[in-house]
Protein backbone atom coordinates (compact mmCIF):
# COMPACT_ATOMS: atom_id res chain seq x y z
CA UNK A 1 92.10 135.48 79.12
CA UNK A 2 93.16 139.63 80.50
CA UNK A 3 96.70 140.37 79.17
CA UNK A 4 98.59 142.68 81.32
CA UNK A 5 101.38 145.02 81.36
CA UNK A 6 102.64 145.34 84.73
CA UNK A 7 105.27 148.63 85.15
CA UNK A 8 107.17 148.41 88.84
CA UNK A 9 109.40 150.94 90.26
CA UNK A 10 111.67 150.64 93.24
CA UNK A 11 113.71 153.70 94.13
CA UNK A 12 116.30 154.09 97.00
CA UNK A 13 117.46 157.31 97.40
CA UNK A 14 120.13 158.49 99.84
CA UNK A 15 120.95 161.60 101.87
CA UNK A 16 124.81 161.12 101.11
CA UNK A 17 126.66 158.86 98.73
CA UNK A 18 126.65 154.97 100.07
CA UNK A 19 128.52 151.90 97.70
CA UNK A 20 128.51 148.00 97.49
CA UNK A 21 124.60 147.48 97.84
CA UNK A 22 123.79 144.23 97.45
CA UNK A 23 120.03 143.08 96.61
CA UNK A 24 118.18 140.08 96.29
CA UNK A 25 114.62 140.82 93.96
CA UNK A 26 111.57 138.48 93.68
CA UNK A 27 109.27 140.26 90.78
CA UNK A 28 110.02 137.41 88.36
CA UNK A 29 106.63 136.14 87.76
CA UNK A 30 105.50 132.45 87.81
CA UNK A 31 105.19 130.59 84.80
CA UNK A 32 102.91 127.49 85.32
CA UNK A 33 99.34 126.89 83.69
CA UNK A 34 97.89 129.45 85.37
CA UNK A 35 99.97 132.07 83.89
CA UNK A 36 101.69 133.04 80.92
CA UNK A 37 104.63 135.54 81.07
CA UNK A 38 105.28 136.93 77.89
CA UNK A 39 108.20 138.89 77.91
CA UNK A 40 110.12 141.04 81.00
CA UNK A 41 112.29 143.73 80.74
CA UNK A 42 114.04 144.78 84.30
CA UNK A 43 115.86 148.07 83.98
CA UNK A 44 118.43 148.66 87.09
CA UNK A 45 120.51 151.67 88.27
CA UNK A 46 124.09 150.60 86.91
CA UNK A 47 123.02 147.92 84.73
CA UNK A 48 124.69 145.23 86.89
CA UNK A 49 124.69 142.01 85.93
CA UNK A 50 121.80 139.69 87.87
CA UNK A 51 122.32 136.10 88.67
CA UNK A 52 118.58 134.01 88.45
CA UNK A 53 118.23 131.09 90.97
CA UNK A 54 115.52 129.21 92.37
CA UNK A 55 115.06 128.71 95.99
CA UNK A 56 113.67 126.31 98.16
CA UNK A 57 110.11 127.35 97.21
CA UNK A 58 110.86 126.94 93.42
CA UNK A 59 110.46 131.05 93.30
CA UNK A 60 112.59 132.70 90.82
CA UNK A 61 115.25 135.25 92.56
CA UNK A 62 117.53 137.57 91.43
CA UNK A 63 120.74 138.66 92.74
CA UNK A 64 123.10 141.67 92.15
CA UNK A 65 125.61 144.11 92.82
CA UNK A 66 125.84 148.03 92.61
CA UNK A 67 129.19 148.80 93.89
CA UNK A 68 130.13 152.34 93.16
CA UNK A 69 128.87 155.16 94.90
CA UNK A 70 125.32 156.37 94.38
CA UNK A 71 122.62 158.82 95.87
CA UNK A 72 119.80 156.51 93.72
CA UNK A 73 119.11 152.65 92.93
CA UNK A 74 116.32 152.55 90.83
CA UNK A 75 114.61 148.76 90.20
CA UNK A 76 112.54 149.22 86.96
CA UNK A 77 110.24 145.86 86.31
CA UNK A 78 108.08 146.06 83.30
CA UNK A 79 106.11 142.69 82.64
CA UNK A 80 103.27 141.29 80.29
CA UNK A 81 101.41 138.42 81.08
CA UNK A 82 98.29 136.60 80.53
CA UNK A 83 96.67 135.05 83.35
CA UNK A 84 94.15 132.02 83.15
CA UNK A 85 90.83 131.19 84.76
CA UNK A 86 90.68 128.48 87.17
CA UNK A 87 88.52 125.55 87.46
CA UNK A 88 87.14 125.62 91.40
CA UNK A 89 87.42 123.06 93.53
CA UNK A 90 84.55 120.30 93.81
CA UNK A 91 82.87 119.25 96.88
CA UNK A 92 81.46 115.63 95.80
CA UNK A 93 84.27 114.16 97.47
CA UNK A 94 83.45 112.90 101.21
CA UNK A 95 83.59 115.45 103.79
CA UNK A 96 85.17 113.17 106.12
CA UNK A 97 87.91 112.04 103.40
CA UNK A 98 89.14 115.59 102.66
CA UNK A 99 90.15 116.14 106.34
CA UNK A 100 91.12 113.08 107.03
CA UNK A 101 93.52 113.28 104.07
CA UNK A 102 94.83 116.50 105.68
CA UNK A 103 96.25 114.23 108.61
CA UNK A 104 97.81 112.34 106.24
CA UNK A 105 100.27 114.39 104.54
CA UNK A 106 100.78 117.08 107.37
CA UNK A 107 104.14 115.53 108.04
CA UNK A 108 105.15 115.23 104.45
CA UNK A 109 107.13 118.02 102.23
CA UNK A 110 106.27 119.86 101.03
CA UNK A 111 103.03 120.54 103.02
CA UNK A 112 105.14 120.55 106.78
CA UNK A 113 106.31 124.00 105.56
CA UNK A 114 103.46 125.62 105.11
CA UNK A 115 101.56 124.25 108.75
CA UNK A 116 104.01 125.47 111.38
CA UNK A 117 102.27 127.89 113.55
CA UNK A 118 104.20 130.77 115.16
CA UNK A 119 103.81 131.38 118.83
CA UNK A 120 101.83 134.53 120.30
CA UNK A 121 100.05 136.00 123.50
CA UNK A 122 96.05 135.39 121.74
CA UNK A 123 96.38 132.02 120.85
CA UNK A 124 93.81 130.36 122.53
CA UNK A 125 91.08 133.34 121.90
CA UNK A 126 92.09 132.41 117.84
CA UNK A 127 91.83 128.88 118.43
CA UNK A 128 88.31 129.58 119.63
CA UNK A 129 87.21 130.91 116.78
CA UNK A 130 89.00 128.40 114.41
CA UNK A 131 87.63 125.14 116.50
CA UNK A 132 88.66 122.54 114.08
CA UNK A 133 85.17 120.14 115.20
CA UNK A 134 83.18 123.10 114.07
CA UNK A 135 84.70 123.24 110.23
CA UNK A 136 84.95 119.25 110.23
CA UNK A 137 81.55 119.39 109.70
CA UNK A 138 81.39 121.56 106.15
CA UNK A 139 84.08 120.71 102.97
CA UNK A 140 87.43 122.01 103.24
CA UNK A 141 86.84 124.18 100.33
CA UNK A 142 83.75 125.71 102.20
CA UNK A 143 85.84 126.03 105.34
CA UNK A 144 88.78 127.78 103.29
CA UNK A 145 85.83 130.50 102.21
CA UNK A 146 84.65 130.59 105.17
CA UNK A 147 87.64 131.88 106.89
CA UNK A 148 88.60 134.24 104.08
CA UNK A 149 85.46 135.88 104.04
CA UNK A 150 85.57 136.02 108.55
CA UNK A 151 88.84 137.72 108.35
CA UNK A 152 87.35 140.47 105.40
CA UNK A 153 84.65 141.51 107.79
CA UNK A 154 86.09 142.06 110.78
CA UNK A 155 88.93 143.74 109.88
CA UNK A 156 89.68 147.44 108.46
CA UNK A 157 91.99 148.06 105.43
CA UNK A 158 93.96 150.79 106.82
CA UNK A 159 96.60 152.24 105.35
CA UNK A 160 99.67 152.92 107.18
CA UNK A 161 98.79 151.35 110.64
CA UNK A 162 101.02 148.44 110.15
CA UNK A 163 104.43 147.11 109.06
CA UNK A 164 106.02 144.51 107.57
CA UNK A 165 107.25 143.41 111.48
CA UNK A 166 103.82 144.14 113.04
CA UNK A 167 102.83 140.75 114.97
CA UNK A 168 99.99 138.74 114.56
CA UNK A 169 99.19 139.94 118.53
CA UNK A 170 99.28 143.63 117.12
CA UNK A 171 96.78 142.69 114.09
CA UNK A 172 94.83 140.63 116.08
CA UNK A 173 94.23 143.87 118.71
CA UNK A 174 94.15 146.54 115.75
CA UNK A 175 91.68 144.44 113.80
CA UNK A 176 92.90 146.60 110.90
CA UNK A 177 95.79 146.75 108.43
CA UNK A 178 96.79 146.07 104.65
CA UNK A 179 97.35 142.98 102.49
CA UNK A 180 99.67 141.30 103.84
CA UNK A 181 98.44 141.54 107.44
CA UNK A 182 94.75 140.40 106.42
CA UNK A 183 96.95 137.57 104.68
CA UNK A 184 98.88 136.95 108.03
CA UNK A 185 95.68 136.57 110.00
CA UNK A 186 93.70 134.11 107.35
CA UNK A 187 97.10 132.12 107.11
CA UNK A 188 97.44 131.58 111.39
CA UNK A 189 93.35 130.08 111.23
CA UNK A 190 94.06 128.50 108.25
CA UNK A 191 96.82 126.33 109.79
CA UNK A 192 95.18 125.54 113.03
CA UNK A 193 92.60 123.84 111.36
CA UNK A 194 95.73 121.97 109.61
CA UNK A 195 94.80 122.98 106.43
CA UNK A 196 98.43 123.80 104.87
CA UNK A 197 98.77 127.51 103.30
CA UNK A 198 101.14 129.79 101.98
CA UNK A 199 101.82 133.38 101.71
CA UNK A 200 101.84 134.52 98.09
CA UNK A 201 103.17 137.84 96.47
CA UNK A 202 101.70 139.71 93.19
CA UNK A 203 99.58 141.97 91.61
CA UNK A 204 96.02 142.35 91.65
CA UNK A 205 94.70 144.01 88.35
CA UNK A 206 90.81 144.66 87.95
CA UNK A 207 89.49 146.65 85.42
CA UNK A 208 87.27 148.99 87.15
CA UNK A 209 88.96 149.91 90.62
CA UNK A 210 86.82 147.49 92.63
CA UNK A 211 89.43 145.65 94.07
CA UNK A 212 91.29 146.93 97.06
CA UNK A 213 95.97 146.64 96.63
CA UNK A 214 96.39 148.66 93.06
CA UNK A 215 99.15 150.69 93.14
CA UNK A 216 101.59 148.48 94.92
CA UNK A 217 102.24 144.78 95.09
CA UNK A 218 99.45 143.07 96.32
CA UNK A 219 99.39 139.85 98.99
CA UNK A 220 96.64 137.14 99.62
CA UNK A 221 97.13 133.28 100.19
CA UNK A 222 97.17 129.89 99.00
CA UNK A 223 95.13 127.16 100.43
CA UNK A 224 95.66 123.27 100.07
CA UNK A 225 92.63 121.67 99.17
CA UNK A 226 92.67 117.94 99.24
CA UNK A 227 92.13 115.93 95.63
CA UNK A 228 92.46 119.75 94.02
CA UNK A 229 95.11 121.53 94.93
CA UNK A 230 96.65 124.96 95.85
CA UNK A 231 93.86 127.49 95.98
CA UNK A 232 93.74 131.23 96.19
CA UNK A 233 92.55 133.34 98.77
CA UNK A 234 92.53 136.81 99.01
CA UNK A 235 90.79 138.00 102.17
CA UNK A 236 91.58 141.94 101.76
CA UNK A 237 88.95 141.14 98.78
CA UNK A 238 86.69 138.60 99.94
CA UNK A 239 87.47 136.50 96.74
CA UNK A 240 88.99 133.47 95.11
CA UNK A 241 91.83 134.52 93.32
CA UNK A 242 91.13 133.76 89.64
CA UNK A 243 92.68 135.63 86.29
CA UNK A 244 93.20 139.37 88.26
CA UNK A 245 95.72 138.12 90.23
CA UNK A 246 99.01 137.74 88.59
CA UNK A 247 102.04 135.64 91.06
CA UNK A 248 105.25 136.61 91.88
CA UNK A 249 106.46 134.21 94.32
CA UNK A 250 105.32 131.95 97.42
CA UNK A 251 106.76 131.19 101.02
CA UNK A 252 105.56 130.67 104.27
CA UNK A 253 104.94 134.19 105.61
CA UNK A 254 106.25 138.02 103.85
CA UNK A 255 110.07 136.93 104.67
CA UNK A 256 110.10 134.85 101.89
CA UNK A 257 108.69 136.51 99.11
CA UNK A 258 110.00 140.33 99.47
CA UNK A 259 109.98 141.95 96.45
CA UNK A 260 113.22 143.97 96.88
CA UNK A 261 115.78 143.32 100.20
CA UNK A 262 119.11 144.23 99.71
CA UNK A 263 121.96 146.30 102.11
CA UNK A 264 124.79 148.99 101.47
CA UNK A 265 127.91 150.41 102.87
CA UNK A 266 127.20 154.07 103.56
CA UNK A 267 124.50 156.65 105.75
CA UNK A 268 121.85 154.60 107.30
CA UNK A 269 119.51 157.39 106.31
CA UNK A 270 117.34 156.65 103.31
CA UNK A 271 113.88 157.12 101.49
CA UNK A 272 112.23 154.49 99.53
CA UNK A 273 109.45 155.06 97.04
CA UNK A 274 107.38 152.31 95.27
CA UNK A 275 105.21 152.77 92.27
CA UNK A 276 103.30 150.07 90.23
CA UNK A 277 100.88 150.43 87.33
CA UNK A 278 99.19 148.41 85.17
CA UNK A 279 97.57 148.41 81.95
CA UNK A 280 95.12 145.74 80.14
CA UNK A 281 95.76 145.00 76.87
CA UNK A 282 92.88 142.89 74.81
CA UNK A 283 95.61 141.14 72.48
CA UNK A 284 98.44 143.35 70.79
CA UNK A 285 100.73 145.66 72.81
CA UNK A 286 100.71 148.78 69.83
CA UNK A 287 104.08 149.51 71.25
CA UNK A 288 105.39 147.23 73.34
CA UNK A 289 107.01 148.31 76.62
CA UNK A 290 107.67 152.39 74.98
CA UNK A 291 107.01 155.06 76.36
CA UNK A 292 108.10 153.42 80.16
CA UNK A 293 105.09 154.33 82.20
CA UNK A 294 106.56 156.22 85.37
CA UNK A 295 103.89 155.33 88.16
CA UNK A 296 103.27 157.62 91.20
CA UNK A 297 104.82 156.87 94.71
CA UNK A 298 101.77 154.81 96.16
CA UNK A 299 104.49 154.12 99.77
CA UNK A 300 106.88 156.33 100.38
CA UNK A 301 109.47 155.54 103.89
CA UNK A 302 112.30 157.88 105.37
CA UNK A 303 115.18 155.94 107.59
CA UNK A 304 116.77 158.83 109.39
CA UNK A 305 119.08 156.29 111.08
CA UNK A 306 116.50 154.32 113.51
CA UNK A 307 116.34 150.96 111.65
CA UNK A 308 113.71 148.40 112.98
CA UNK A 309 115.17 145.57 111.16
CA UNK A 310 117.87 144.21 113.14
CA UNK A 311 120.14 142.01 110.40
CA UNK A 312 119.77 145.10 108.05
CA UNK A 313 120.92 147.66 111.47
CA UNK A 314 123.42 145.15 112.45
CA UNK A 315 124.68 144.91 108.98
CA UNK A 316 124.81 148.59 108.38
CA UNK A 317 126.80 148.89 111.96
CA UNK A 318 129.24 146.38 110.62
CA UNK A 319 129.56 147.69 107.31
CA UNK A 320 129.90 151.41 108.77
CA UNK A 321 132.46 150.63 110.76
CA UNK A 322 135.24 149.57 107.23
C-alpha cells in the first residue's frame, strides 16, 4: 500500500490591495476503504478560521474569510495518505442483468444525478458512436473500458488549449485538451449508454513519471458498475484508477469539485499560480511535514480585468461598486 505526501499551493496575487475574499476549498481528501488520510496540515494567508461541511455529494468543504487588505492569499495543503488496491469488477454476472439493472435504478438517488446529459450542437454524431445496442452486447465493465480507452486515443493531451468553460462542442471539434476535458468527454458517452458517472478530483502519483497530470490536481471519472460499484476511470491514462490515484472530492461535472473558488472586493486584475508535489514514502515520514516543500508554478493565469466567469464578473461589478 504507496504512502504519500501530497504538498499543494494556491497563490492569488494582486496588482493593488483588494479585502473581504471569501473562498470555498475542496482538497480535503476522502476517507473511505479505499483511502487512508493520515494527517493534514492546511496553512492559509491570515490564518482565518475555516468552517468544514459536507455537501450534497458527501465531499468535505471548507469555508473562510480573509478580510483585510492583501496583495497575496496563499492556500498551503500538505497531506499524507495511503491509498489501497482495489478488487476489479467481475463479469460472471449475466450480461443482460447488468444493463437491465441500469434501467432500474436510473430514476433513483443517488444515481439520477450523475445521468443527466447536457445539451450541445454534436449530439447525434456522439450518440453514433456510443449506440447503446452495440455495448449491450459486451459487460458493462468491458463497455466502461471500452470507452475510456476510445476517448485516450483519439484525443491529444494538450496543454493550454482549453478551459475550465470550454464546451463539450469545443472538445469534441479540438479532439485535444487536459484532464478534465478527456474526463468531460468519457463522462457525456458514459451517460448515454445510461451507465451513471461522476466527475472526480485528485492526485495522480506514479513513481516513475509514466502517468500523464503530475504537477497539478489531476481529474478522471467514476463509473457505476452494477452488483460492484463505483469504478475509476481515468481516460487521460488509459487506466483503472487503482492505489496512484488519491480523491479529493466527486460531483457531476468540474463545478462541483473545484479545488479553490472564492471572490474579493478590490482590482479585478489578478495572477494565480498552482503548484503540487508529491513524495512517496515506504512507511515512516523521517520528518514529518518539515522542511514545507515549495513546488514550482505548473499553471500560471493573469486577469487583467476581462473575466470569463460571469457570477465571479458580476460579483466583482457589485462588490466594486461599495
Amino acid at each position: 500500500m504507496p504512502r504519500f505526501v501530497i504538498h499543494h499551493v494556491t497563490r492569488y496575487t494582486y496588482a493593488e490591495p483588494v479585502r473581504d475574499s471569501a473562498n470555498q476549498i475542496m482538497l480535503y481528501p476522502q476517507k473511505d476503504e479505499r483511502q487512508e488520510v493520515q494527517s493534514q496540515r492546511l496553512h492559509i494567508t491570515g490564518e482565518p478560521r475555516v468552517e468544514v461541511f459536507r455537501d450534497y455529494y458527501n465531499n468535505e468543504v471548507g469555508y473562510f474569510m480573509h478580510v483585510p487588505l492583501h496583495t497575496e492569499l496563499k492556500i498551503d495543503s500538505t497531506i499524507a495518505v495511503i491509498t489501497k488496491p482495489i478488487v476489479p469488477p467481475s463479469d460472471n454476472i449475466d450480461i443482460a442483468q447488468q444493463w437491465k439493472h441500469l434501467q432500474e435504478i436510473k430514476y433513483t438517488a443517488p444515481f439520477i444525478d450523475f445521468l443527466k446529459q447536457e445539451q450541445f450542437v454534436a449530439l447525434n454524431e456522439v450518440k453514433e458512436l456510443a449506440n447503446i445496442d452495440t455495448y449491450k452486447a459486451v459487460s458493462v465493465y468491458t463497455a466502461v473500458k471500452q470507452l475510456n480507452e476510445y476517448v485516450y486515443n483519439n484525443f491529444k493531451y494538450i496543454k493550454g488549449v482549453t478551459g475550465v468553460e470550454t464546451t463539450v462542442d469545443e472538445i469534441w471539434k479540438l479532439k485535444a485538451g487536459v484532464c478534465q476535458d478527456f474526463a468531460h468527454i468519457l463522462l457525456v458517452l458514459l451517460r448515454m449508454l445510461d451507465i451513471p458517472s461522476r466527475y472526480v478530483s485528485g492526485y495522480v502519483c506514479p513513481h516513475d513519471h509514466t502517468l500523464r497530470g503530475e504537477g497539478a490536481t489531476h481529474a478522471w471519472v467514476e463509473a457505476y458498475i452494477p452488483y460492484y460499484g463505483w469504478l475509476g476511470l481515468d481516460p487521460t491514462n488509459n487506466c483503472v484508477v487503482n492505489d496512484l490515484h488519491v480523491r479529493l472530492a466527486v460531483g457531476r461535472s468540474f463545478s462541483d469539485v473545484s479545488p479553490v473558488r472564492g471572490t474579493y472586493k478590490g482590482t479585478a486584475k489578478q495572477a494565480l499560480e498552482v503548484g503540487v508535489s508529491v513524495s512517496h514514502e515506504d512507511g515512516v515520514l523521517t520528518n514529518e511535514f518539515a522542511p514545507v516543500l515549495t513546488p514550482q508554478p505548473v499553471t500560471k493565469k493573469e486577469n487583467g480585468g476581462t473575466e470569463t466567469n460571469s457570477y465571479r464578473r458580476y460579483m466583482q461589478m457589485v462588490q466594486q461598486q461599495q
